[in-house]
N, C-alpha and C. Protein backbone atom coordinates (compact mmCIF):
# COMPACT_ATOMS: atom_id res chain seq x y z
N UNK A 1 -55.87 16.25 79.04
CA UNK A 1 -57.10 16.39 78.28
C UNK A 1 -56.83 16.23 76.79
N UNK A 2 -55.49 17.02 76.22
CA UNK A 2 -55.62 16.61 75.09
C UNK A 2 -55.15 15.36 74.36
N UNK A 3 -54.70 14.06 75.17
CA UNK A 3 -53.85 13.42 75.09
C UNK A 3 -55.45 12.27 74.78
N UNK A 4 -56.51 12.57 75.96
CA UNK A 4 -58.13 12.10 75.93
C UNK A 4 -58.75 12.30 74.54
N UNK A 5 -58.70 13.61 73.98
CA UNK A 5 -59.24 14.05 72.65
C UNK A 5 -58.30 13.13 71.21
N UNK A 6 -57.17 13.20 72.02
CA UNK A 6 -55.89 12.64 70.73
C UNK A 6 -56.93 10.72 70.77
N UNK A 7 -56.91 10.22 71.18
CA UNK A 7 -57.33 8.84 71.87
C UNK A 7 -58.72 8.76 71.01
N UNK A 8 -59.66 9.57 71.19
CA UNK A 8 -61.23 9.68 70.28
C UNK A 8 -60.89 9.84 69.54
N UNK A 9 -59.69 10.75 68.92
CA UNK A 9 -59.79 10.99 67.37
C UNK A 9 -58.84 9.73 66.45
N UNK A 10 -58.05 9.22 67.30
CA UNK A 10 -57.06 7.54 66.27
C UNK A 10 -58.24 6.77 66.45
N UNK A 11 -59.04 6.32 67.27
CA UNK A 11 -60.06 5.47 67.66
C UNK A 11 -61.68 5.14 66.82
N UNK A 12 -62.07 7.19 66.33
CA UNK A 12 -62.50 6.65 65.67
C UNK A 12 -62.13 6.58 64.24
N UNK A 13 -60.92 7.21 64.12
CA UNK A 13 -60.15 7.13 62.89
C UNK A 13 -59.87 5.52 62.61
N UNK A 14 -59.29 5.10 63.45
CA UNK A 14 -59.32 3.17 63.66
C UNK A 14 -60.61 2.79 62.89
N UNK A 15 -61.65 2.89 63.54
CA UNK A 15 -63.29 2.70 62.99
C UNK A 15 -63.63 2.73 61.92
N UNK A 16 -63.39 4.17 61.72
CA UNK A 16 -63.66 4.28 60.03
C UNK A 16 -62.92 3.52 59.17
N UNK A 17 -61.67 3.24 59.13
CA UNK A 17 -60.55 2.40 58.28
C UNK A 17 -61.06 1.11 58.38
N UNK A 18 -61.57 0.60 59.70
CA UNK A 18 -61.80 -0.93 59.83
C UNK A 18 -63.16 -1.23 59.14
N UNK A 19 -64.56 -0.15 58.85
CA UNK A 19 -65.57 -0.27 58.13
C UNK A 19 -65.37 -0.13 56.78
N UNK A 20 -64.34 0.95 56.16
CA UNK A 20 -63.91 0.59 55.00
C UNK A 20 -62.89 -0.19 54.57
N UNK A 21 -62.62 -0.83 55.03
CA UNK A 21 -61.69 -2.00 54.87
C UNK A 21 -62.54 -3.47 54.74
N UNK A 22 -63.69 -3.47 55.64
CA UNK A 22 -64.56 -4.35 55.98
C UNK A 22 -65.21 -4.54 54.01
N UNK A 23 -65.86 -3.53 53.94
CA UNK A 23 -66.69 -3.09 53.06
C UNK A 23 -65.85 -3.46 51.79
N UNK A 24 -64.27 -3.12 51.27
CA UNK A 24 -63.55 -3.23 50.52
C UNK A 24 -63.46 -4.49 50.61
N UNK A 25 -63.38 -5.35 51.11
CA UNK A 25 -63.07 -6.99 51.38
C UNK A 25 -63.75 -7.83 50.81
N UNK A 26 -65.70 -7.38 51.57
CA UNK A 26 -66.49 -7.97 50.92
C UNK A 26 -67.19 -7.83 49.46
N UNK A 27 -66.54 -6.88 48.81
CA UNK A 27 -66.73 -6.84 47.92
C UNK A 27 -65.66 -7.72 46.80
N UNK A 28 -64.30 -8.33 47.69
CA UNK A 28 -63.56 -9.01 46.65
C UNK A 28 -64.20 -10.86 47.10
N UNK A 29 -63.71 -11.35 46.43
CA UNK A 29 -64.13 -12.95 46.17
C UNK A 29 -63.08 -13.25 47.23
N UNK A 30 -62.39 -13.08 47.80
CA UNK A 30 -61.65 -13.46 48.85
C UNK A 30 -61.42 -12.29 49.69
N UNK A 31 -61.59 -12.79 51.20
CA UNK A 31 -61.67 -11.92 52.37
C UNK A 31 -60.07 -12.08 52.93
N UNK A 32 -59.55 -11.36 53.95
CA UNK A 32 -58.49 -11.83 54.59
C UNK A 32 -58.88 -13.14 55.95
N UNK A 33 -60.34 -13.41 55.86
CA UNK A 33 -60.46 -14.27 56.89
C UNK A 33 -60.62 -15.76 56.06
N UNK A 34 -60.90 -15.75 54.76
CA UNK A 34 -61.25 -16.57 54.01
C UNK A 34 -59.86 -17.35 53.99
N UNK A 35 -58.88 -16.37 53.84
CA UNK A 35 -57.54 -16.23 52.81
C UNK A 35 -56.66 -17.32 53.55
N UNK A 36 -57.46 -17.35 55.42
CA UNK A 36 -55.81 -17.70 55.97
C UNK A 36 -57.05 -18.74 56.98
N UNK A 37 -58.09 -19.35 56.92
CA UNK A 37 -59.08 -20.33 57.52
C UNK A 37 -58.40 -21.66 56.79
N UNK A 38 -57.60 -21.73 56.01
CA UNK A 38 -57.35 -23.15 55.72
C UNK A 38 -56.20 -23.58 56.18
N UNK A 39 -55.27 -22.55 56.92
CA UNK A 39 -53.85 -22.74 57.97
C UNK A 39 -54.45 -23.04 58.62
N UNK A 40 -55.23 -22.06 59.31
CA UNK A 40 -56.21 -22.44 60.69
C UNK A 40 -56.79 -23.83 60.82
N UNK A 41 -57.60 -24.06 59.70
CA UNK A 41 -58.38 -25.58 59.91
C UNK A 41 -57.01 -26.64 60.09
N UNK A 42 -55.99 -26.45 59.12
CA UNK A 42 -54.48 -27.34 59.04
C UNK A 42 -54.38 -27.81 60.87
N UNK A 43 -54.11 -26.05 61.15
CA UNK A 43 -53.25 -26.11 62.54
C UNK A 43 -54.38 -26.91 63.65
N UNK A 44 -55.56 -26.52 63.63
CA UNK A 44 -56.73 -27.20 64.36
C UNK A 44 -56.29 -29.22 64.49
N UNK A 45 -56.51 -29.53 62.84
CA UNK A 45 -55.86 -31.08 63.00
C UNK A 45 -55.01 -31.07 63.74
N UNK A 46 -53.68 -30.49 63.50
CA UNK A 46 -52.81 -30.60 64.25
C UNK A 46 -52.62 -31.12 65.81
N UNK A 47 -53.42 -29.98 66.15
CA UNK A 47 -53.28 -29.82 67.78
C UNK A 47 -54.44 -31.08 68.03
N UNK A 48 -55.52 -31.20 67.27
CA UNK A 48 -55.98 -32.48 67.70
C UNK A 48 -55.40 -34.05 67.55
N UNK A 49 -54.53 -33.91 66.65
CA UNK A 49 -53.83 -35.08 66.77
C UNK A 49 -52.94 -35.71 67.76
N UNK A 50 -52.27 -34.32 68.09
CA UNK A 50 -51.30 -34.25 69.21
C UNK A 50 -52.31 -34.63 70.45
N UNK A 51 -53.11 -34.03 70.75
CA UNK A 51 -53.69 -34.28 71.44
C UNK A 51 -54.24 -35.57 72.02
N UNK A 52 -54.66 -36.29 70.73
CA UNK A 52 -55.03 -37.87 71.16
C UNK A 52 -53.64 -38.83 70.97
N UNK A 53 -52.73 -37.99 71.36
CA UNK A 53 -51.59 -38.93 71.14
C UNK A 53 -51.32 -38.42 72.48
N UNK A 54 -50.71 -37.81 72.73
CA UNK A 54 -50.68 -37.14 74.29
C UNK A 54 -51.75 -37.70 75.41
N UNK A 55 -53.19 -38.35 74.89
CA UNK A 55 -54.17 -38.89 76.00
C UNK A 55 -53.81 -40.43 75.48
N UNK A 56 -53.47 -40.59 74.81
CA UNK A 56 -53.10 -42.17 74.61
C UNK A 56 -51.86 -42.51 75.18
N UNK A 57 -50.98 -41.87 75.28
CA UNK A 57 -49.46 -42.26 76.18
C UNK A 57 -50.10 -42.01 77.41
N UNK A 58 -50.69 -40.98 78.38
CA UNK A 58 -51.16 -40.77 79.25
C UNK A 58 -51.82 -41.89 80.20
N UNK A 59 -52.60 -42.39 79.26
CA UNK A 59 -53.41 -43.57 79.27
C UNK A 59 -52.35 -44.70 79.80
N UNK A 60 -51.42 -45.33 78.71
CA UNK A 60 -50.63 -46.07 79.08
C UNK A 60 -49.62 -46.21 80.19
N UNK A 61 -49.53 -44.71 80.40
CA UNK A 61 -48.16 -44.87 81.47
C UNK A 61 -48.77 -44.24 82.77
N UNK A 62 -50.27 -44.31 83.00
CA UNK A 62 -50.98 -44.66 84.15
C UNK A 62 -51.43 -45.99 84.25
N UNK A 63 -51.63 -46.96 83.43
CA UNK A 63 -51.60 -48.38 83.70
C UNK A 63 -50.41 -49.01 83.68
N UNK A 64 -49.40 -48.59 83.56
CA UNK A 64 -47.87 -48.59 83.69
C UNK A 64 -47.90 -48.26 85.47
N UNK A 65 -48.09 -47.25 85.40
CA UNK A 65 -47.85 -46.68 87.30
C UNK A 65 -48.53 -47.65 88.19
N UNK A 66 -49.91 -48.27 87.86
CA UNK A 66 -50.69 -48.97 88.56
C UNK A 66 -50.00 -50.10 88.49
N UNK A 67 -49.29 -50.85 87.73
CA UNK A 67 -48.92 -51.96 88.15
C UNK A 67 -47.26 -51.89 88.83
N UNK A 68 -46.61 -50.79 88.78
CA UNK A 68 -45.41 -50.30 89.49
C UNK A 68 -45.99 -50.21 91.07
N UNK A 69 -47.01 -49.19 91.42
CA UNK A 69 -47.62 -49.21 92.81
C UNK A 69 -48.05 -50.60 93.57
N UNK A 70 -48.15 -51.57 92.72
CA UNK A 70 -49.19 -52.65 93.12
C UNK A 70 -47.49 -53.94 93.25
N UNK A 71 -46.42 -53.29 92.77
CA UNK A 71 -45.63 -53.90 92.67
C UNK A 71 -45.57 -55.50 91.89
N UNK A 72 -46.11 -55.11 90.89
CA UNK A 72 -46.60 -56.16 90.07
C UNK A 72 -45.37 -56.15 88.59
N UNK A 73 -44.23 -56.10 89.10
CA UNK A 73 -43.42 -55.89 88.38
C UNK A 73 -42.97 -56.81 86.85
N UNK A 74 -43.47 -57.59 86.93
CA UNK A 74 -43.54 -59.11 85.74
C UNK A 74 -44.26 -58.45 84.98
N UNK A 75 -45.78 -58.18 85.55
CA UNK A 75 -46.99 -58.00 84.78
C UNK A 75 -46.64 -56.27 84.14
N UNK A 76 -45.87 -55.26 84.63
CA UNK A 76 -45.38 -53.86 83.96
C UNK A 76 -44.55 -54.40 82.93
N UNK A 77 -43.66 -55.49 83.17
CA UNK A 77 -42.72 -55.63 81.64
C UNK A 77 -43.32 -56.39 81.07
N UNK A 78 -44.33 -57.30 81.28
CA UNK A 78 -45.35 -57.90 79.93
C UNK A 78 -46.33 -56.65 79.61
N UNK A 79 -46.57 -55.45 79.91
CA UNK A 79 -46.98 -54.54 79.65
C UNK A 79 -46.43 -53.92 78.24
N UNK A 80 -45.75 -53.71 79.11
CA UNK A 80 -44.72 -52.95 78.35
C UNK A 80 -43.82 -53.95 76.55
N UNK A 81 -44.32 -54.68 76.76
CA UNK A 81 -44.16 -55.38 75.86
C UNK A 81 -44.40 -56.03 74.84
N UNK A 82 -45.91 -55.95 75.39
CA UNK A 82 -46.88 -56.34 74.85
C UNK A 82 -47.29 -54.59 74.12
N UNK A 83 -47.37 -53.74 74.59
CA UNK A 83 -47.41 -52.23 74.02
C UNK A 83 -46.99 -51.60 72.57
N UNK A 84 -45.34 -52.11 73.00
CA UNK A 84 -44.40 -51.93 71.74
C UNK A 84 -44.38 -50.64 71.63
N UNK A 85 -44.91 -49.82 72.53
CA UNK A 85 -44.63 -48.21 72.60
C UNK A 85 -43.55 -47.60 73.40
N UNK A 86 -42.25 -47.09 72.46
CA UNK A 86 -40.82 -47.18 72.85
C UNK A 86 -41.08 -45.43 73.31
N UNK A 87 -42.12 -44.70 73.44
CA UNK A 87 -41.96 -43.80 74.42
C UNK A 87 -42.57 -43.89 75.77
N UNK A 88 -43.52 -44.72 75.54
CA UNK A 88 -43.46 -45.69 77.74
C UNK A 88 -42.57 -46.08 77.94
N UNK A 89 -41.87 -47.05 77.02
CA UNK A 89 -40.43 -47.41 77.61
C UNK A 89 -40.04 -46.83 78.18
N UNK A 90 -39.28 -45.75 77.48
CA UNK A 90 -38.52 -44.48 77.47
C UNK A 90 -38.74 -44.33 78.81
N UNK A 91 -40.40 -44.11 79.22
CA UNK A 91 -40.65 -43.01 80.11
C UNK A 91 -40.50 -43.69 81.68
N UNK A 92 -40.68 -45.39 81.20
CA UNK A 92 -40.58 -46.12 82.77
C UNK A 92 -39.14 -47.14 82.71
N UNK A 93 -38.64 -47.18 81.82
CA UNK A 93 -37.11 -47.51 82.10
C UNK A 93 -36.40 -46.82 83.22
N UNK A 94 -36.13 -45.75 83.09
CA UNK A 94 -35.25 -44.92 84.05
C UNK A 94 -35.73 -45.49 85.98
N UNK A 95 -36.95 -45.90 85.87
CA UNK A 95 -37.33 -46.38 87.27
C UNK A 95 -36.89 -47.95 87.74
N UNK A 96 -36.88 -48.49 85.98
CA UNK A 96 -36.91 -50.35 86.98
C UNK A 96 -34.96 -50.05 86.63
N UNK A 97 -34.29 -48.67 85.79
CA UNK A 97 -33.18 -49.26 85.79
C UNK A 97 -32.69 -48.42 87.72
N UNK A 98 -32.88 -47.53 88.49
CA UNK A 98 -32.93 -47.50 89.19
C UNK A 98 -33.17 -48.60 90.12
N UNK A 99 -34.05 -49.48 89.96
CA UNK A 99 -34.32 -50.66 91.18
C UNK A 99 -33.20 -51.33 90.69
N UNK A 100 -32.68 -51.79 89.59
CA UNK A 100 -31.62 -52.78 89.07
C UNK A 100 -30.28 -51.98 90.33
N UNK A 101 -30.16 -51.16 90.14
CA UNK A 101 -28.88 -50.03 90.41
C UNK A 101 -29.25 -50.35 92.23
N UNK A 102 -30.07 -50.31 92.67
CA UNK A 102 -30.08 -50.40 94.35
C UNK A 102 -30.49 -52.05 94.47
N UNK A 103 -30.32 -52.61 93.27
CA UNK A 103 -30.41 -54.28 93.48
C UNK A 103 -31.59 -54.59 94.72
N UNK A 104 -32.94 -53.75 94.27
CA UNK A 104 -34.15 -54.46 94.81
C UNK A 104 -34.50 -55.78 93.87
N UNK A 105 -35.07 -56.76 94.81
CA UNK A 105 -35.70 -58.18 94.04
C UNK A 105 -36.72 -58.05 93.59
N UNK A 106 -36.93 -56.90 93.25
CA UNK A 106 -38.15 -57.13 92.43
C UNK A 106 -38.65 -56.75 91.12
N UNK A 107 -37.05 -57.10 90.40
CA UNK A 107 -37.05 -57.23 88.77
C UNK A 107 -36.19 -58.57 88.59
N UNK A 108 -36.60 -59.36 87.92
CA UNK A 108 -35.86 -60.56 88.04
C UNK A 108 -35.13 -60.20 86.65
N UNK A 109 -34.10 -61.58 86.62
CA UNK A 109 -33.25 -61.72 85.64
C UNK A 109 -34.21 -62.60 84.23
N UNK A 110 -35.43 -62.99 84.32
CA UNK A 110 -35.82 -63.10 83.41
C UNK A 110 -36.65 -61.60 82.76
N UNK A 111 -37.47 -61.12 83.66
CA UNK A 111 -38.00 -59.91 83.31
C UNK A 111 -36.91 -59.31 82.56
N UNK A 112 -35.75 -58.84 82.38
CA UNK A 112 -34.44 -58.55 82.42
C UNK A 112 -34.30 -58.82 80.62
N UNK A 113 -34.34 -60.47 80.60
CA UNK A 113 -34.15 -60.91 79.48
C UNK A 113 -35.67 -60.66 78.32
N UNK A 114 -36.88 -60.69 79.03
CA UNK A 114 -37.78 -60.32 78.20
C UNK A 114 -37.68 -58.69 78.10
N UNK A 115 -36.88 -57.87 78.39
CA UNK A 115 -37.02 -56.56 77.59
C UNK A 115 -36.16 -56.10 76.85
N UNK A 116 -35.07 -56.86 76.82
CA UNK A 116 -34.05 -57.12 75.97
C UNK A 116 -34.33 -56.14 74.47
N UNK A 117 -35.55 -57.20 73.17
CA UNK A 117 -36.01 -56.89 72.23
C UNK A 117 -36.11 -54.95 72.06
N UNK A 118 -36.91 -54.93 73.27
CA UNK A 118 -37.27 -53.59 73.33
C UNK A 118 -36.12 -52.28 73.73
N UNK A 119 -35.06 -52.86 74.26
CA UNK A 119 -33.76 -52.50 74.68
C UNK A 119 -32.97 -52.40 73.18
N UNK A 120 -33.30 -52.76 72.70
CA UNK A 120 -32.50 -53.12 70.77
C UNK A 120 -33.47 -51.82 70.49
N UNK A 121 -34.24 -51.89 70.46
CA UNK A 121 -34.89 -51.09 69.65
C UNK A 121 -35.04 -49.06 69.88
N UNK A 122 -34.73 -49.43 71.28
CA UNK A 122 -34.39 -48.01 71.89
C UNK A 122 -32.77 -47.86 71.30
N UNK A 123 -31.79 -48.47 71.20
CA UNK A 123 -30.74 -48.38 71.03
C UNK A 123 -30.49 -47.88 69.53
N UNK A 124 -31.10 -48.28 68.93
CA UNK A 124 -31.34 -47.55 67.06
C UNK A 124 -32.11 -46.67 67.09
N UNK A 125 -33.05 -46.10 68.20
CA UNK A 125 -33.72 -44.60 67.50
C UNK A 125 -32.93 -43.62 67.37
N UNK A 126 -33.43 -42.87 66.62
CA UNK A 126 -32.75 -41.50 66.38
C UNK A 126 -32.98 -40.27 67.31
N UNK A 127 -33.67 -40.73 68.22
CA UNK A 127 -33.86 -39.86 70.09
C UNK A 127 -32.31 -40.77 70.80
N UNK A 128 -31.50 -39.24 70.91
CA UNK A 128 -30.44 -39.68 71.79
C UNK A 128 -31.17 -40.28 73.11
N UNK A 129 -32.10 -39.50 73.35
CA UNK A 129 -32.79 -39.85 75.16
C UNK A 129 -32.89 -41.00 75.34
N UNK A 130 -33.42 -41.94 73.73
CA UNK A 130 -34.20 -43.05 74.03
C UNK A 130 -32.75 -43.94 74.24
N UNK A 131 -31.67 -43.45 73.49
CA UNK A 131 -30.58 -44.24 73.63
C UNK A 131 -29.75 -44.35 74.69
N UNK A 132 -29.80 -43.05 75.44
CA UNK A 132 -29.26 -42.97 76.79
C UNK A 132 -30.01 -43.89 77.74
N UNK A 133 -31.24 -44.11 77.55
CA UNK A 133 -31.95 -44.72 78.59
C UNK A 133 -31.80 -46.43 78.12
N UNK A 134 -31.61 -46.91 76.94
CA UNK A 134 -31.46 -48.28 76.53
C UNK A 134 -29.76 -48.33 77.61
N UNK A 135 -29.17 -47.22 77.43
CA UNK A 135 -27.41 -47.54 77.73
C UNK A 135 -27.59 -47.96 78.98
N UNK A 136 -27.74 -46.95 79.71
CA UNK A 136 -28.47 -46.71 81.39
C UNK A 136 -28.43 -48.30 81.74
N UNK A 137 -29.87 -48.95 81.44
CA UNK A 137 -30.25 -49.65 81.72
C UNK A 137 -29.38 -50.82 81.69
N UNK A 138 -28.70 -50.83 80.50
CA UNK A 138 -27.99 -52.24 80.19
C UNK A 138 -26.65 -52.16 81.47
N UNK A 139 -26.44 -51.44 81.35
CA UNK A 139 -24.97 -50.76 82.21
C UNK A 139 -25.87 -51.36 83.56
N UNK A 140 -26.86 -51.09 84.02
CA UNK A 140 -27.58 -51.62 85.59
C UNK A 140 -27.34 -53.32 85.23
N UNK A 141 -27.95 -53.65 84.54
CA UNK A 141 -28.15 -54.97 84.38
C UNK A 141 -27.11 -55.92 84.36
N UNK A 142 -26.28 -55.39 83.68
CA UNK A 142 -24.50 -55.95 83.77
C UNK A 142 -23.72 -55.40 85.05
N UNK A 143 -24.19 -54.53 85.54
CA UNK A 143 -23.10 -54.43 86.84
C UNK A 143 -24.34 -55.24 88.22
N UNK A 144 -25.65 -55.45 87.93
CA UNK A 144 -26.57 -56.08 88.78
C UNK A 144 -26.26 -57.06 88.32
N UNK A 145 -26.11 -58.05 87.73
CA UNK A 145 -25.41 -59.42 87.59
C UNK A 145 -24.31 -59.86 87.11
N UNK A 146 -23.05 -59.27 87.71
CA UNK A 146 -21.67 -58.93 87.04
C UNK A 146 -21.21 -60.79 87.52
N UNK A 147 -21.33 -60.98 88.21
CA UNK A 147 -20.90 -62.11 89.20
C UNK A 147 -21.12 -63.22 88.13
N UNK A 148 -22.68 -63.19 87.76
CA UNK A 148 -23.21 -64.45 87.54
C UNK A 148 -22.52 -64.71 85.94
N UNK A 149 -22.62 -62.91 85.56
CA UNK A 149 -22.49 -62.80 83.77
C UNK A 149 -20.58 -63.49 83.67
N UNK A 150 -20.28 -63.36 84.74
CA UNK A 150 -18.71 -63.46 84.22
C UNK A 150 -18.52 -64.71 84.88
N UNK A 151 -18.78 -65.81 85.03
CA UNK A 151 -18.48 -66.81 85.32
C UNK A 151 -18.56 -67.34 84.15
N UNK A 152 -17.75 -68.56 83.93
CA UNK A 152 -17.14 -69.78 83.09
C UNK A 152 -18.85 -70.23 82.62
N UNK A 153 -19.62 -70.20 81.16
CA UNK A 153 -20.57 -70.56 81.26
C UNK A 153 -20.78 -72.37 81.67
N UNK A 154 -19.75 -72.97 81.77
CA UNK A 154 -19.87 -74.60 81.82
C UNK A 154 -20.66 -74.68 83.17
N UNK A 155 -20.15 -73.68 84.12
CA UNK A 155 -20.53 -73.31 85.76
C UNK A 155 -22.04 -73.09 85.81
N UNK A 156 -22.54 -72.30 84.93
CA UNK A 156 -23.83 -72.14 85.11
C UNK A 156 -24.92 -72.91 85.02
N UNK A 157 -25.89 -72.81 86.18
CA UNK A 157 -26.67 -73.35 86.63
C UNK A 157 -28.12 -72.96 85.84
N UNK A 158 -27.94 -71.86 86.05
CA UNK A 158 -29.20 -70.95 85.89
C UNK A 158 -29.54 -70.70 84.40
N UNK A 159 -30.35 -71.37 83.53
CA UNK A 159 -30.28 -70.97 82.05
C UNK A 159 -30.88 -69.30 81.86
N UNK A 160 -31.38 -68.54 82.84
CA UNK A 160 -31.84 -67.12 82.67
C UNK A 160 -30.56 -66.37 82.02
N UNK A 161 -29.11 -67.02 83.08
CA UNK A 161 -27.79 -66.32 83.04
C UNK A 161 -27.11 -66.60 81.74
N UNK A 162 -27.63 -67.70 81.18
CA UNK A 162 -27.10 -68.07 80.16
C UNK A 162 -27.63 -67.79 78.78
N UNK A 163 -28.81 -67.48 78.97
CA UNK A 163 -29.87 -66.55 77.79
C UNK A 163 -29.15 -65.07 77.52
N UNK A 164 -29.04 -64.65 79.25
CA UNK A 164 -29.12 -63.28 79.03
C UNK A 164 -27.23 -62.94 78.69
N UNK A 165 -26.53 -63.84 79.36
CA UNK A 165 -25.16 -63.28 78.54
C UNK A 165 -25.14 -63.62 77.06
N UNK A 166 -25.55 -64.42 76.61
CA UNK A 166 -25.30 -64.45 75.05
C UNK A 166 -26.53 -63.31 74.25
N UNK A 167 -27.48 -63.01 74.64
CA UNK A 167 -28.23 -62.26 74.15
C UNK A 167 -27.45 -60.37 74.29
N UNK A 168 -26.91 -60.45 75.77
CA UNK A 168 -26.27 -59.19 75.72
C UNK A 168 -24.99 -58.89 74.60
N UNK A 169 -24.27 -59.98 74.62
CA UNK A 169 -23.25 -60.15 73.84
C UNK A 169 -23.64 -59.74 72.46
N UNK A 170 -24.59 -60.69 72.01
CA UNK A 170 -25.36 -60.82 70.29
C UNK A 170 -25.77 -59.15 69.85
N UNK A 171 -26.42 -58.79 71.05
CA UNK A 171 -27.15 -57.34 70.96
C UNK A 171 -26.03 -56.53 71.02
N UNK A 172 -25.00 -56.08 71.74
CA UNK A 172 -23.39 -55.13 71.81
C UNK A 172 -22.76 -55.50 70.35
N UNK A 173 -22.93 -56.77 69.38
CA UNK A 173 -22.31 -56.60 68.29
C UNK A 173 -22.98 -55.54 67.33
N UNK A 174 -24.18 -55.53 67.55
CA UNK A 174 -25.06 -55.07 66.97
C UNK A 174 -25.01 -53.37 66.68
N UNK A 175 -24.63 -52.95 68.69
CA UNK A 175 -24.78 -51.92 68.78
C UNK A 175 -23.38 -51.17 68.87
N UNK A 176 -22.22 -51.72 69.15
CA UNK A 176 -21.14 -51.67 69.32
C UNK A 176 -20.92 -49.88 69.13
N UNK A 177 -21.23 -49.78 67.76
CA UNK A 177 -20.88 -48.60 67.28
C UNK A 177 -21.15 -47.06 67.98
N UNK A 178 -22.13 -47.38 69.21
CA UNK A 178 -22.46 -45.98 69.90
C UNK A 178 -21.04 -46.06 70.86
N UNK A 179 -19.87 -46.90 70.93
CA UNK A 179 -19.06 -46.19 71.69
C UNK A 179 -18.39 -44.81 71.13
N UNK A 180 -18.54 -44.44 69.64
CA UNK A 180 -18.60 -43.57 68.83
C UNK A 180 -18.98 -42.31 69.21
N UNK A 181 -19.91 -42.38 69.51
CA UNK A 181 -21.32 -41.25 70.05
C UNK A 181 -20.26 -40.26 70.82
N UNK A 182 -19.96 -39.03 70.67
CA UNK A 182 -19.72 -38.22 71.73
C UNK A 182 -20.40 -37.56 73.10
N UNK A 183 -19.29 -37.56 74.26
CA UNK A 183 -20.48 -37.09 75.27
C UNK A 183 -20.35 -37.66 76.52
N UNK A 184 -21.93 -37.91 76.88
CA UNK A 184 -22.24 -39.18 78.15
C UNK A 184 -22.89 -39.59 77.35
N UNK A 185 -23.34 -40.04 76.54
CA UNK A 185 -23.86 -41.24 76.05
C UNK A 185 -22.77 -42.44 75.32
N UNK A 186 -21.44 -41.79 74.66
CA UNK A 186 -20.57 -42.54 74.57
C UNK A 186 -19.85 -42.80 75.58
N UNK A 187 -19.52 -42.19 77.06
CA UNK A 187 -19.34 -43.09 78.13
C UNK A 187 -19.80 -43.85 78.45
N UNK A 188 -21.13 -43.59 78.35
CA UNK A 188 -21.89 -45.16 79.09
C UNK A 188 -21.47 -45.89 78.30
N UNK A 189 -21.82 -45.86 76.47
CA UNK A 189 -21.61 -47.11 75.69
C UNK A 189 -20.38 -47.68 76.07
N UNK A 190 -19.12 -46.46 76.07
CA UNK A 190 -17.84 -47.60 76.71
C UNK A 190 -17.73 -47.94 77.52
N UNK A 191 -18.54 -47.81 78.28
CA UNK A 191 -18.49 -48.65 79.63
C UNK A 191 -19.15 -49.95 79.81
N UNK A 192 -20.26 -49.69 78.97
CA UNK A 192 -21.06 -51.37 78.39
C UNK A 192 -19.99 -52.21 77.66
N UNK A 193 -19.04 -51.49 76.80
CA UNK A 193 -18.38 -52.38 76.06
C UNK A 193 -17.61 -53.02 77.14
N UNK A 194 -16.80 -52.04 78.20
CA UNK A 194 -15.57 -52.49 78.84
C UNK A 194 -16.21 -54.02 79.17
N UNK A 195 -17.48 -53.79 80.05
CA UNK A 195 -17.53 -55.05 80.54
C UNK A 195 -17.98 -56.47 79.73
N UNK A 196 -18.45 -56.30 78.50
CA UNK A 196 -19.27 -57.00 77.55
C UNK A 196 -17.55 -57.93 77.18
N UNK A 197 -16.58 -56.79 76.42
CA UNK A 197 -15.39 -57.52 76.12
C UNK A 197 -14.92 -58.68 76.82
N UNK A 198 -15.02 -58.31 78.45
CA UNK A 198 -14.39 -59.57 78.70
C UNK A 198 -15.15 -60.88 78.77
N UNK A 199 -16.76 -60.84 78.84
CA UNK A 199 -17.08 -62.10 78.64
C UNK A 199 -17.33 -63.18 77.20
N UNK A 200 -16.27 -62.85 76.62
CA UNK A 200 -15.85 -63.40 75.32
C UNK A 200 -14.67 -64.96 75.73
């Protein structure tokens, strides 16, 4: 019981402090709600920005999925390319470098060579992720056409093979320097190098 009485008496002691406090406030030219509504409005942008950036990737990497389901795999890397948004990349690399890795046909060696550009460009961000996933990929692509990449180019038939080894080559001078990188991300890079070296 008295613990009930203790409870009415902070409560309306609370009350009274919060009406004169109220009262003290509005009488100054600035309130404490006044004082701190312009963080608030700040943080409001904020979260709305994020927000239409978050429904705009959303957006993309469900018309990304639709043409993965439909197995329309040409038309996802002219997507994707046409986009120039290196966090779809990001987000659907890890899948076509998987198909490269179980050597399904249904990423060709030109598709291969048109994402190249976008493969450079993941490789210089300053997101390790994005760089792990440029490594990933290249590492599929060179051990998915190890055969064709290391033959004598006089032999080659196929100008795709012959785009894409000198373009891999041109691009590893470029990037050379992540064998540097500590970790697994500088394994993979040395492991891109091991094989890049010998087709010199």
């Amino acid at each position: 019981m008295a613990n009930k009485e203790n409870e009415l008496a902070c409560a309306a002691n609370l009350q009274e402090k919060l009406v004169n406090s109220n009262n003290a406030s509005s009488s100054q030219t600035e309130g404490p709600s006044s004082k701190y509504s312009g963080f608030f409005t700040e943080v409001s942008k904020d979260h709305e920005t994020m927000s239409q950036v978050l429904f705009s990737r959303n957006l993309r990497l469900s018309v990304a999925l639709t043409f993965w389901r439909k197995r329309r795999t040409s038309e996802l890397i002219a997507y994707l390319v046409r986009m120039q948004d290196l966090g779809v990349v990001a987000d659907c690399l890890p899948v076509l470098t998987n198909s490269l890795q179980e050597e399904k046909p249904c990423i060709s060696m030109g598709c291969c060579v048109d994402l190249l550009p976008l493969i450079k460009s993941l490789l210089k961000s300053k997101y390790e992720e994005y760089v792990l996933v440029g490594l990933n990929w290249l590492q599929a692509v060179i051990k998915r056409w190890w055969s064709q990449l290391s033959t004598n180019a006089d032999d080659l038939e196929d100008g795709n093979i012959q785009v894409l080894k000198w373009q891999l080559i041109d691009l590893w001078k470029q990037e050379k320097q992540l064998i540097q990188v500590p970790g697994y991300t500088g394994n993979i890079a040395k492991d891109v190098d091991a094989y890049l070296l010998q087709l010199h």
